[in-house]
Each structure stands twice: as structure tokens, then as C-alpha cells.
C-alpha atoms as a PDB file:
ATOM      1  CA  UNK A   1      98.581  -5.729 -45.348  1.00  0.00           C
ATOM      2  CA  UNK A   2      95.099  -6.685 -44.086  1.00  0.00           C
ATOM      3  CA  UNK A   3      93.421  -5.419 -41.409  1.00  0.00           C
ATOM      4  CA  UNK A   4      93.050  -7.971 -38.561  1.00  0.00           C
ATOM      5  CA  UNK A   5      91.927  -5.634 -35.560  1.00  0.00           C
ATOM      6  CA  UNK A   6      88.386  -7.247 -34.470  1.00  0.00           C
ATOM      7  CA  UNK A   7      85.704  -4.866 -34.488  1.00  0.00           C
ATOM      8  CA  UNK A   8      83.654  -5.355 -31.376  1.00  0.00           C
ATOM      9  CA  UNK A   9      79.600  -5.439 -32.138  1.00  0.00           C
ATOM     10  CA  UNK A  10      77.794  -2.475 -31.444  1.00  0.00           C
ATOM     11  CA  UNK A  11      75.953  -2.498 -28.238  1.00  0.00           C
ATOM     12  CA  UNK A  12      72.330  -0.915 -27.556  1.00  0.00           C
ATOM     13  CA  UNK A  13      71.595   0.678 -24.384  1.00  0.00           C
ATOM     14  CA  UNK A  14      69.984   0.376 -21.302  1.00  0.00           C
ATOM     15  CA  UNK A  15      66.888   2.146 -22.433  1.00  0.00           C
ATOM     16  CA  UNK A  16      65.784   0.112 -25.503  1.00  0.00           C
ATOM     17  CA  UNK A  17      65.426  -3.304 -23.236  1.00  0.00           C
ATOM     18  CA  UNK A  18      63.163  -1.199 -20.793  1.00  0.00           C
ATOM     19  CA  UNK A  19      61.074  -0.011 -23.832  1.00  0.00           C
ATOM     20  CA  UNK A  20      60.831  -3.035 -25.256  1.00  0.00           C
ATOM     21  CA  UNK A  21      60.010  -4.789 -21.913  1.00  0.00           C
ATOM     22  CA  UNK A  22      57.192  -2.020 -21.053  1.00  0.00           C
ATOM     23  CA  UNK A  23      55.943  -2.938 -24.657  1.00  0.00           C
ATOM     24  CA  UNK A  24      55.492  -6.138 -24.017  1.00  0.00           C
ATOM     25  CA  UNK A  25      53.989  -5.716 -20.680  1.00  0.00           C
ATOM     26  CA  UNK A  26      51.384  -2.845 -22.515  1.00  0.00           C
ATOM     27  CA  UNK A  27      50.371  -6.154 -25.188  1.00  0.00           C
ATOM     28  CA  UNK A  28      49.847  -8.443 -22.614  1.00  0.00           C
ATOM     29  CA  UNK A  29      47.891  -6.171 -20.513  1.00  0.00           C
ATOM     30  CA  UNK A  30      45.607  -4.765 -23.666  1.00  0.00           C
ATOM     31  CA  UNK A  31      44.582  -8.954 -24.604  1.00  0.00           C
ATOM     32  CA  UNK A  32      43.837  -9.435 -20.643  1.00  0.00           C
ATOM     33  CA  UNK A  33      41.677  -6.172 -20.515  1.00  0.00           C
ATOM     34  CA  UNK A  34      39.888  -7.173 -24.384  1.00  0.00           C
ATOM     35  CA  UNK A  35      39.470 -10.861 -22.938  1.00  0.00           C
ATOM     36  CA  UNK A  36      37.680  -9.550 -19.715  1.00  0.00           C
ATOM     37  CA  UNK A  37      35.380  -7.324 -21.324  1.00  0.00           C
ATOM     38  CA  UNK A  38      34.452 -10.105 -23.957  1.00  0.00           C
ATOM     39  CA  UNK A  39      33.324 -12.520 -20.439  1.00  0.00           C
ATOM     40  CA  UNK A  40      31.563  -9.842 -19.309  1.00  0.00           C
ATOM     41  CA  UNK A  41      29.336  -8.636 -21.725  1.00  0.00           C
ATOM     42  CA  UNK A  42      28.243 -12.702 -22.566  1.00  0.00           C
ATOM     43  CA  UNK A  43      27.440 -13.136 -18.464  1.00  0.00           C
ATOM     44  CA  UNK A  44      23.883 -13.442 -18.410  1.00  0.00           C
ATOM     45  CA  UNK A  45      21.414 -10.988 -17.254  1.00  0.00           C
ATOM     46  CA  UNK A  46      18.598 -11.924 -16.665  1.00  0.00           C
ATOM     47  CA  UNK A  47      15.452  -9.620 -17.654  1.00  0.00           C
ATOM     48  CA  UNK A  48      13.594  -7.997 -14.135  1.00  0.00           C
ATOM     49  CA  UNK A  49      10.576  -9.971 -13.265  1.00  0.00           C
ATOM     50  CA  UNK A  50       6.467  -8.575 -14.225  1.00  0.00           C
ATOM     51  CA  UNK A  51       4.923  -7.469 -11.098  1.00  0.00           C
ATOM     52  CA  UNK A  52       3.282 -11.412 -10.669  1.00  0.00           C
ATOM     53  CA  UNK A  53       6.992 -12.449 -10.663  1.00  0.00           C
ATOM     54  CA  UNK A  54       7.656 -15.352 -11.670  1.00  0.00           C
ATOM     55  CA  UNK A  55       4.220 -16.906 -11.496  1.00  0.00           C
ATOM     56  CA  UNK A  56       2.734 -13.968 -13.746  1.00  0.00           C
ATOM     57  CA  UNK A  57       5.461 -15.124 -16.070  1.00  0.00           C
ATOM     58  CA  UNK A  58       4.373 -18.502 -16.607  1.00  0.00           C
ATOM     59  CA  UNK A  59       0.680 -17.232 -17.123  1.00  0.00           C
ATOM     60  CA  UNK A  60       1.456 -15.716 -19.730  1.00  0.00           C
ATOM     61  CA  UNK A  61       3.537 -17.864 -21.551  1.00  0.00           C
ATOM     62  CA  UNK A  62       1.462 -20.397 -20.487  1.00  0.00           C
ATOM     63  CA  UNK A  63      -1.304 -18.313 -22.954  1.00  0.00           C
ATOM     64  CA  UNK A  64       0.814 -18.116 -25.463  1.00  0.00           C
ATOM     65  CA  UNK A  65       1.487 -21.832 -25.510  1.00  0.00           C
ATOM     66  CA  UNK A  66      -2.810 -22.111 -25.386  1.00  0.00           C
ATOM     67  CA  UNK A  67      -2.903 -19.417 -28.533  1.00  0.00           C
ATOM     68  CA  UNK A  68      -1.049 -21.232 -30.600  1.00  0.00           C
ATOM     69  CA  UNK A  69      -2.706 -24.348 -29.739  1.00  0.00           C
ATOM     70  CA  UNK A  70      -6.191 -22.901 -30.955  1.00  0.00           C
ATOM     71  CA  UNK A  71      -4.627 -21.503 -34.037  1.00  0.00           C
ATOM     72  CA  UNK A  72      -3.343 -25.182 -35.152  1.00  0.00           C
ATOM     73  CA  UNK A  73      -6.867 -26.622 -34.181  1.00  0.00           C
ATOM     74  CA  UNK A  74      -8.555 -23.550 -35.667  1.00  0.00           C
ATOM     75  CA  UNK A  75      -5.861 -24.371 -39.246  1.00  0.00           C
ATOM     76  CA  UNK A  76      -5.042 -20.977 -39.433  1.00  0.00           C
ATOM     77  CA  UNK A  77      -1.184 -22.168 -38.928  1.00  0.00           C
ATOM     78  CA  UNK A  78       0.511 -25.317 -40.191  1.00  0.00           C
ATOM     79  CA  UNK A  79       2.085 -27.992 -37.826  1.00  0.00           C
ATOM     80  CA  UNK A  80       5.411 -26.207 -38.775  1.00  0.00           C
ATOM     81  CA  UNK A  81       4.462 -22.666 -37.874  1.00  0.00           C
ATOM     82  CA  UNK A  82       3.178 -23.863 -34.831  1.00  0.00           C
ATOM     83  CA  UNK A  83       6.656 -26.283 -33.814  1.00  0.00           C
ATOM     84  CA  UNK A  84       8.415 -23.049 -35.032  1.00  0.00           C
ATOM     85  CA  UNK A  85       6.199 -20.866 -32.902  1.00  0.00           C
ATOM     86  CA  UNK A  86       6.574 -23.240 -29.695  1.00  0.00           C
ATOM     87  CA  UNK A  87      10.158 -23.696 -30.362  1.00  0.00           C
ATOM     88  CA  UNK A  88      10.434 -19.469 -29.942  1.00  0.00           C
ATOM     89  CA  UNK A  89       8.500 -19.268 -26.747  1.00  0.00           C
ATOM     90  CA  UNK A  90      10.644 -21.823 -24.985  1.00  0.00           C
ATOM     91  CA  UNK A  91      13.765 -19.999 -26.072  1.00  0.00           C
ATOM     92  CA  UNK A  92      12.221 -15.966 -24.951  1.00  0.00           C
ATOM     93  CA  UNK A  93      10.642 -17.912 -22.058  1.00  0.00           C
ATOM     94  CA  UNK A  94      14.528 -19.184 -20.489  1.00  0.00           C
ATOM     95  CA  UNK A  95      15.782 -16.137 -21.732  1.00  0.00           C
ATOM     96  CA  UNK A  96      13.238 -14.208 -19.433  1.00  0.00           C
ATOM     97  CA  UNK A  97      13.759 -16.497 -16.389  1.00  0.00           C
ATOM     98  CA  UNK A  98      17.586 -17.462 -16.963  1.00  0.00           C
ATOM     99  CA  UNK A  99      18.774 -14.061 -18.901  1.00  0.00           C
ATOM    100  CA  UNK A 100      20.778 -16.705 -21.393  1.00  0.00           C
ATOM    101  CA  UNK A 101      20.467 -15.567 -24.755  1.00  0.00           C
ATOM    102  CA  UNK A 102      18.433 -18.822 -25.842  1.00  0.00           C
ATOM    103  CA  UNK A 103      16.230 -17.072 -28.952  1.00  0.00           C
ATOM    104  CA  UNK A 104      19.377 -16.470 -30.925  1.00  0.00           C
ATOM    105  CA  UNK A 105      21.653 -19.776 -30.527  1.00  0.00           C
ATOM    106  CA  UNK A 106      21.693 -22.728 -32.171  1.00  0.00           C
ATOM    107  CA  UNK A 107      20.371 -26.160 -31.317  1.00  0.00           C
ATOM    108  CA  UNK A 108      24.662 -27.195 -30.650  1.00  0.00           C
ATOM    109  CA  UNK A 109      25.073 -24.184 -28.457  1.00  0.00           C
ATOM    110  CA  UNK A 110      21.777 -24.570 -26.855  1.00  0.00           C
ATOM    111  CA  UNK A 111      23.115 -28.149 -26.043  1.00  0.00           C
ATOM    112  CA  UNK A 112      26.646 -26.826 -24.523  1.00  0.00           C
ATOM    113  CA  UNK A 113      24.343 -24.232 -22.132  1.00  0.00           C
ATOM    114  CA  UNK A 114      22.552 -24.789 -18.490  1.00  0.00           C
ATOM    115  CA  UNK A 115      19.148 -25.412 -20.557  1.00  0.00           C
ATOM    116  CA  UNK A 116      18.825 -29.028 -20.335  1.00  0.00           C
ATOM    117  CA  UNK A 117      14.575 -28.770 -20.760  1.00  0.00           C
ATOM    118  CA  UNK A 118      15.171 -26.173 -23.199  1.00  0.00           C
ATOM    119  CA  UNK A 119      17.429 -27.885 -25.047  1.00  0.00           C
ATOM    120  CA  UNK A 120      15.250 -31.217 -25.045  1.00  0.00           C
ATOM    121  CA  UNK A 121      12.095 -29.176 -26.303  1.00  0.00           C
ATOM    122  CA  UNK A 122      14.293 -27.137 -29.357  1.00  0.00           C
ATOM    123  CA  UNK A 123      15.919 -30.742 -30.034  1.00  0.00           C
ATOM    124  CA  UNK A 124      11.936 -31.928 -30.489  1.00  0.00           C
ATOM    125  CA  UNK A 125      10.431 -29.099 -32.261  1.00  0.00           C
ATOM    126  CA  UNK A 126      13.259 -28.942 -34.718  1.00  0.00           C
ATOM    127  CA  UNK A 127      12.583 -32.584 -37.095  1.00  0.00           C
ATOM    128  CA  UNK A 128       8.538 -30.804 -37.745  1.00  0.00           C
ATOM    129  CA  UNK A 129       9.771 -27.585 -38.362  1.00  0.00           C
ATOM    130  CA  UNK A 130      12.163 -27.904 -41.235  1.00  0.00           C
ATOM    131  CA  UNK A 131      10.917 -31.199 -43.021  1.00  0.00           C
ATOM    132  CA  UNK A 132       8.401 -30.873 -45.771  1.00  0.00           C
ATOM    133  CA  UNK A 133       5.729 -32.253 -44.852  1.00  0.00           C
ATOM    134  CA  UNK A 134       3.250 -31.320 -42.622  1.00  0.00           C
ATOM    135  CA  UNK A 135       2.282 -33.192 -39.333  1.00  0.00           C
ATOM    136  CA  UNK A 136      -1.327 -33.573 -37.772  1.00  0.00           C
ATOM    137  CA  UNK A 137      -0.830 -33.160 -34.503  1.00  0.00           C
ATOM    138  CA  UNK A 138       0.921 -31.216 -32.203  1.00  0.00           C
ATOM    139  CA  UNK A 139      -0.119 -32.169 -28.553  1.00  0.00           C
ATOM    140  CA  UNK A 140       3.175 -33.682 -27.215  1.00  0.00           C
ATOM    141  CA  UNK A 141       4.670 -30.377 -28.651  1.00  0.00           C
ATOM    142  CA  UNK A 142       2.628 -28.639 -26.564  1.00  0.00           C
ATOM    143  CA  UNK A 143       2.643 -31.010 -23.670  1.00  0.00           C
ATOM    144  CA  UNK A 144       6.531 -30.438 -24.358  1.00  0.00           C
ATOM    145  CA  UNK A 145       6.785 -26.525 -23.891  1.00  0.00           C
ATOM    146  CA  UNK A 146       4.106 -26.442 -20.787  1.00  0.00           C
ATOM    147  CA  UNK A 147       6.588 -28.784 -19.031  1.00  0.00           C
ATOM    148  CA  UNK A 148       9.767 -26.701 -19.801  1.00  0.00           C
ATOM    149  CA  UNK A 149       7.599 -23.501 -19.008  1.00  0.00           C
ATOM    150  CA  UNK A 150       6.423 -25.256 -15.562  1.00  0.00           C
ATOM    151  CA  UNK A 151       9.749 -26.953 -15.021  1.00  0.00           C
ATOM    152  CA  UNK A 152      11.485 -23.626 -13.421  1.00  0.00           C
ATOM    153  CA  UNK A 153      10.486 -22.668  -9.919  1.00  0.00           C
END
């Protein structure tokens, strides 16, 4: 004869739906904690200030700017070098004033930051200082990077 007693499913205790509830709780806690350090380590900083402040700051980027002018007029760098050269004190120059990591991004992520002048100066330089050949002049380059440089108060 067959056997037609039901066989009730086997239950799980208490304990293993708090365990699994204080794993899931542990998970979501670990991705807020990873997701907060992450935002915190990409807030910008930015660097302390020379002892002329902010003024002191410009001078001597505002040098820099003037060095690299001679050495184009002088030929002992190309257009290129000295778009390339521009284009890098811009970026260290926000990245001093703003603490935003400007001399390592990209023109795209430069354009998705709070660098609008920055941006617009990177954006310029870029055309001379990846195509082949070589401009003549470099004065609204120049002109380009004083006014970013100037442009923060």
C-alpha cells in the first residue's frame, strides 16, 4: 500500500533570518562606508598659499608665462612645446588656487569641472600641441593663460 501521510517541509529557525538580516545590513553598511571614503578623498584641497598669498602666486606664474614666451622668441622651443608648456601652467596654476586636480585630467573632465577659463585655455592650446606642424606665433596663447592666471581674485 503506498504511503500517503504528507511530510510537512522542514522549517529553519529563528536564528538564521537574524543572521541573514545582520548580513545584509553588514553589505549595505561596508558599500556606504567604501562610497564615502571614495567622495572624500576626490574633495579638493586646495594647496596653502606662498607668503605673498595669492598675489605672490600670480607673480610667479605670471614669470613663468614670460619664460616661456622668451624661449619661443629666443627658438629654443617649438610653438608646440610652448602650447604644451602654457597648457601645464594653467592646469598647476588652478590646481594651486582651486586644489582641483587640473594637471592630470583630461580636456572632457576638465570641461565637466568648475574651471570654465581653464577649460577654455586647455580647449585652445590643445589643436597646436598635437598637430604636426608647427605654428609661428604664440601671442594669443599667451594673452590666453595671463587672462586665466589674472582671472581669479
Amino acid at each position: 500500500m503506498p504511503d500517503t501521510e504528507l511530510i510537512p517541509p522542514v522549517g529553519y529557525g529563528g536564528a538564521w533570518l537574524v543572521i541573514g538580516i545582520a548580513l545584509l545590513v553588514l553589505v549595505v553598511a561596508t558599500i556606504l562606508v567604501i562610497l564615502l571614503v571614495r567622495a572624500r578623498k576626490h574633495a579638493p584641497s586646495p594647496a596653502p598659499l606662498p607668503p605673498g598669498g595669492i598675489a605672490g602666486l600670480r607673480a610667479g606664474y605670471h614669470a613663468r608665462i614670460t619664460e616661456i614666451e622668451a624661449d619661443f622668441a629666443a627658438q629654443r622651443i617649438s610653438a608646440r612645446s610652448a602650447h604644451q608648456r602654457l597648457s601645464a601652467v594653467v592646469r598647476k596654476y588652478a590646481h594651486a588656487v582651486s586644489g582641483v586636480d587640473a594637471p592630470v585630467m583630461t580636456l572632457t573632465e576638465l570641461q565637466s569641472s568648475s574651471l570654465p577659463s581653464v577649460t577654455a585655455a586647455v580647449a585652445e592650446y590643445y589643436p597646436a600641441s598635437f598637430e604636426s606642424a608647427d605654428r609661428n606665433e604664440i601671442s594669443s596663447a599667451v594673452a590666453r593663460a595671463r587672462q586665466v592666471i589674472e582671472s581669479w581674485s
